[in-house]
Protein backbone atom coordinates (compact mmCIF):
# COMPACT_ATOMS: atom_id res chain seq x y z
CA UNK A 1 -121.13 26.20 -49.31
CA UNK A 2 -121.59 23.21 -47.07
CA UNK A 3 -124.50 21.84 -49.31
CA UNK A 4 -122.50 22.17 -52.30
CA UNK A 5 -119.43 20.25 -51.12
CA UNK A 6 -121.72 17.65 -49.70
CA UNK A 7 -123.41 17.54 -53.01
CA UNK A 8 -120.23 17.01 -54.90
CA UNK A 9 -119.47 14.25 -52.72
CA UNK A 10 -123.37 12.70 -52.93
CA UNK A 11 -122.88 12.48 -56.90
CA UNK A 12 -119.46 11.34 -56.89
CA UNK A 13 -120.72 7.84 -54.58
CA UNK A 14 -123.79 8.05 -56.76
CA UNK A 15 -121.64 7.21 -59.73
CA UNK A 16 -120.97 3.99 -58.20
CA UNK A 17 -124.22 3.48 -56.57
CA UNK A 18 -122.99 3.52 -53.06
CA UNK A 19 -124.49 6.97 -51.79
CA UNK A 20 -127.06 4.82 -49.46
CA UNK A 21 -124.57 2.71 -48.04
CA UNK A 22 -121.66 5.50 -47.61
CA UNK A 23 -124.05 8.14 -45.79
CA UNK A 24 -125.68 5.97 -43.66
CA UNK A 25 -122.12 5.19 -42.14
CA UNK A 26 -120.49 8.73 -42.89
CA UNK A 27 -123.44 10.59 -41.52
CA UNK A 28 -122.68 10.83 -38.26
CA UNK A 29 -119.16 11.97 -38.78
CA UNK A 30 -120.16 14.58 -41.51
CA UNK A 31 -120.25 17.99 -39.12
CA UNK A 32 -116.48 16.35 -38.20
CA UNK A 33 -115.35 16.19 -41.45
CA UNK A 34 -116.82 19.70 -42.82
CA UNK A 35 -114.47 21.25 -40.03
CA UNK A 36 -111.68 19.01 -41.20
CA UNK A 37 -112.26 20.34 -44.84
CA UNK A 38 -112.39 23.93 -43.54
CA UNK A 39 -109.38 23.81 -41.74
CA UNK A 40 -107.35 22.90 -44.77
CA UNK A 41 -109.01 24.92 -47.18
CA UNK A 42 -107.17 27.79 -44.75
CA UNK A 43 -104.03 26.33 -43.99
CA UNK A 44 -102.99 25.11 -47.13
CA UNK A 45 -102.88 28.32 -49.25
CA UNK A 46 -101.68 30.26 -45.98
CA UNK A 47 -98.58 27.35 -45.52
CA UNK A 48 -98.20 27.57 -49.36
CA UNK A 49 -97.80 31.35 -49.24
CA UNK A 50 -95.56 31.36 -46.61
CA UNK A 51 -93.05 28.85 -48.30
CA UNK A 52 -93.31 31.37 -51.58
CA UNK A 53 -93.02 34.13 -50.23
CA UNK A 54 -89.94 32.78 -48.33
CA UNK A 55 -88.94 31.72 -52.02
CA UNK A 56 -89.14 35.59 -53.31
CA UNK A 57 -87.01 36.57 -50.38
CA UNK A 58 -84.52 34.53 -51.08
CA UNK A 59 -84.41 35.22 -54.58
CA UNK A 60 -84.29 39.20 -53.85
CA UNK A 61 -81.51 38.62 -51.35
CA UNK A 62 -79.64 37.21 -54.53
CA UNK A 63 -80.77 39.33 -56.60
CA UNK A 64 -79.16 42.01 -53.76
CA UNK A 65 -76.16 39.86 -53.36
CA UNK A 66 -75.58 39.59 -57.33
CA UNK A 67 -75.68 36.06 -57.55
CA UNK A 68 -78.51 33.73 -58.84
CA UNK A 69 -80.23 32.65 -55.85
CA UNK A 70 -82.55 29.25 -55.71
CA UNK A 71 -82.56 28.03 -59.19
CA UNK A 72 -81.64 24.32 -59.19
CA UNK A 73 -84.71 22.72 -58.44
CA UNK A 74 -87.96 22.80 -61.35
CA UNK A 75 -87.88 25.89 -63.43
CA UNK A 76 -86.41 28.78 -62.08
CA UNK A 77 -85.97 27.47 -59.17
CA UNK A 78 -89.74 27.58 -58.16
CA UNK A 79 -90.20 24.02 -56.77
CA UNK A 80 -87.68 24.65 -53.83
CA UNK A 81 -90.29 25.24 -50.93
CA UNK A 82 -91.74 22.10 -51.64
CA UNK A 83 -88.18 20.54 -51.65
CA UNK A 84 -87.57 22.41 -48.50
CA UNK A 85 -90.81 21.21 -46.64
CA UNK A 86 -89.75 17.42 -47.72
CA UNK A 87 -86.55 17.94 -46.71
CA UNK A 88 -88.18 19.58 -43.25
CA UNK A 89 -90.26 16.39 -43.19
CA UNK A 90 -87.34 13.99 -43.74
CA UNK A 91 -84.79 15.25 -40.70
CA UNK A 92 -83.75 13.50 -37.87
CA UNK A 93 -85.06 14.34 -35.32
CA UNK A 94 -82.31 14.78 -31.93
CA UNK A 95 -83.92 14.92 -28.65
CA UNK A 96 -81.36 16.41 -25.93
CA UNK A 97 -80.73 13.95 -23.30
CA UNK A 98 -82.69 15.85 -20.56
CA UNK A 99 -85.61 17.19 -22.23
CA UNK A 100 -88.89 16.18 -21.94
CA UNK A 101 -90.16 14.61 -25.15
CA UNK A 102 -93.69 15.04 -24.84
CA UNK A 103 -92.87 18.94 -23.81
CA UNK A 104 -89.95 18.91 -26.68
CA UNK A 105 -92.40 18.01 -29.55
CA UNK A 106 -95.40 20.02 -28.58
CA UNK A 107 -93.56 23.46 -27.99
CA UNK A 108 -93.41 24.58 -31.27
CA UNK A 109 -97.08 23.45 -31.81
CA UNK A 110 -97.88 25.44 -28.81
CA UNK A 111 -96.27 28.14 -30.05
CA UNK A 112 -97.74 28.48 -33.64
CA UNK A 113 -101.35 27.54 -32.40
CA UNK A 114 -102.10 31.38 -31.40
CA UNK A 115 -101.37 32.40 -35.20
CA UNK A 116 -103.53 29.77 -36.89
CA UNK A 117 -105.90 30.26 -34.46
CA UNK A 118 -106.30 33.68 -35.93
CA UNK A 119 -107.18 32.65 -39.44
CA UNK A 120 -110.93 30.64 -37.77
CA UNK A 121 -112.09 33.75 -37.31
CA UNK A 122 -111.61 35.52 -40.45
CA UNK A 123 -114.81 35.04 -43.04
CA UNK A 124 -113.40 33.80 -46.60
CA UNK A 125 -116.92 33.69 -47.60
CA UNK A 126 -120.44 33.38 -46.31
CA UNK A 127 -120.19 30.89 -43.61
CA UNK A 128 -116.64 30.41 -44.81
CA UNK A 129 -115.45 31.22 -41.45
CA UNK A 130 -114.00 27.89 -39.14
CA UNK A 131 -115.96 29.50 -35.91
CA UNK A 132 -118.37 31.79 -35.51
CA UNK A 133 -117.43 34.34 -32.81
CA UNK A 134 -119.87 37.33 -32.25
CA UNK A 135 -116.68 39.62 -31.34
CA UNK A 136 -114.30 38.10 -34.12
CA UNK A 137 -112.00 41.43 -34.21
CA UNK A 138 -112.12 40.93 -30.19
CA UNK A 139 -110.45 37.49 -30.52
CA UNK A 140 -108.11 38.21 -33.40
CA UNK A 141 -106.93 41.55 -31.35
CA UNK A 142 -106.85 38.79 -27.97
CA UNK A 143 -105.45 36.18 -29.58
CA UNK A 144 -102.69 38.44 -31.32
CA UNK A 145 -101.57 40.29 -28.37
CA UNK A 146 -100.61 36.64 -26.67
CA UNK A 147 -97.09 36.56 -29.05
């Protein structure tokens, strides 16, 4: 899979003749960058089916409630995660008077790490996987049991 993707990007700079010039500057970085591409290739269908699935609660609840549920934004309502991530995005931000900020902004990072730490581990295809643990089900069971 890695070969492919880096010959995707090989004949897109050979279109413009700069395949020489880019490598020889992007080599180095490329190992980098394949990680980079991994990790969003995982977290962006994962984030994505959170935010629907949040979607399809909501509309159930409705549904439950007899009343409508999200249906102003897009058809049917079905653009309203990504209005609610923007809107996520777009807060201010209120740090308490005593708190820490480094400590303030990094909790919730801390505490989400252990469950997208899960998804390296888990092989999408061959060599799909972000790391390459011998004891994979080891880890996911370790790195689970830390909620």
């Amino acid at each position: 899979m890695e070969s492919s993707v880096l010959q995707f990007f090989q004949w897109f700079w050979n279109l413009f003749g700069l395949w020489d010039w880019v490598w020889g500057w992007f080599a180095p970085f490329w190992p980098l960058v394949w990680i980079i591409i991994k990790i969003v290739v995982i977290l962006v269908p994962l984030l994505l089916g959170v935010a629907y699935l949040t979607f399809w609660e909501r509309k159930i609840i409705g549904w439950m409630q007899v009343r409508i549920g999200p249906n102003r934004v897009g058809w049917w309502g079905l653009m309203q995660p990504i209005v609610d991530g923007v809107k996520l995005f777009l807060k201010e931000v209120i740090l308490p008077a005593k708190a820490d900020p480094a400590l303030f902004f990094l909790a919730p990072a801390l505490a989400m790490a252990p469950a997208v730490a899960v998804w390296s581990v888990v092989p999408f295809f061959d060599g799909g996987s972000l790391a390459d643990v011998d004891a994979g089900v080891l880890f996911l069971l370790a790195v689970t049991s830390l909620g």
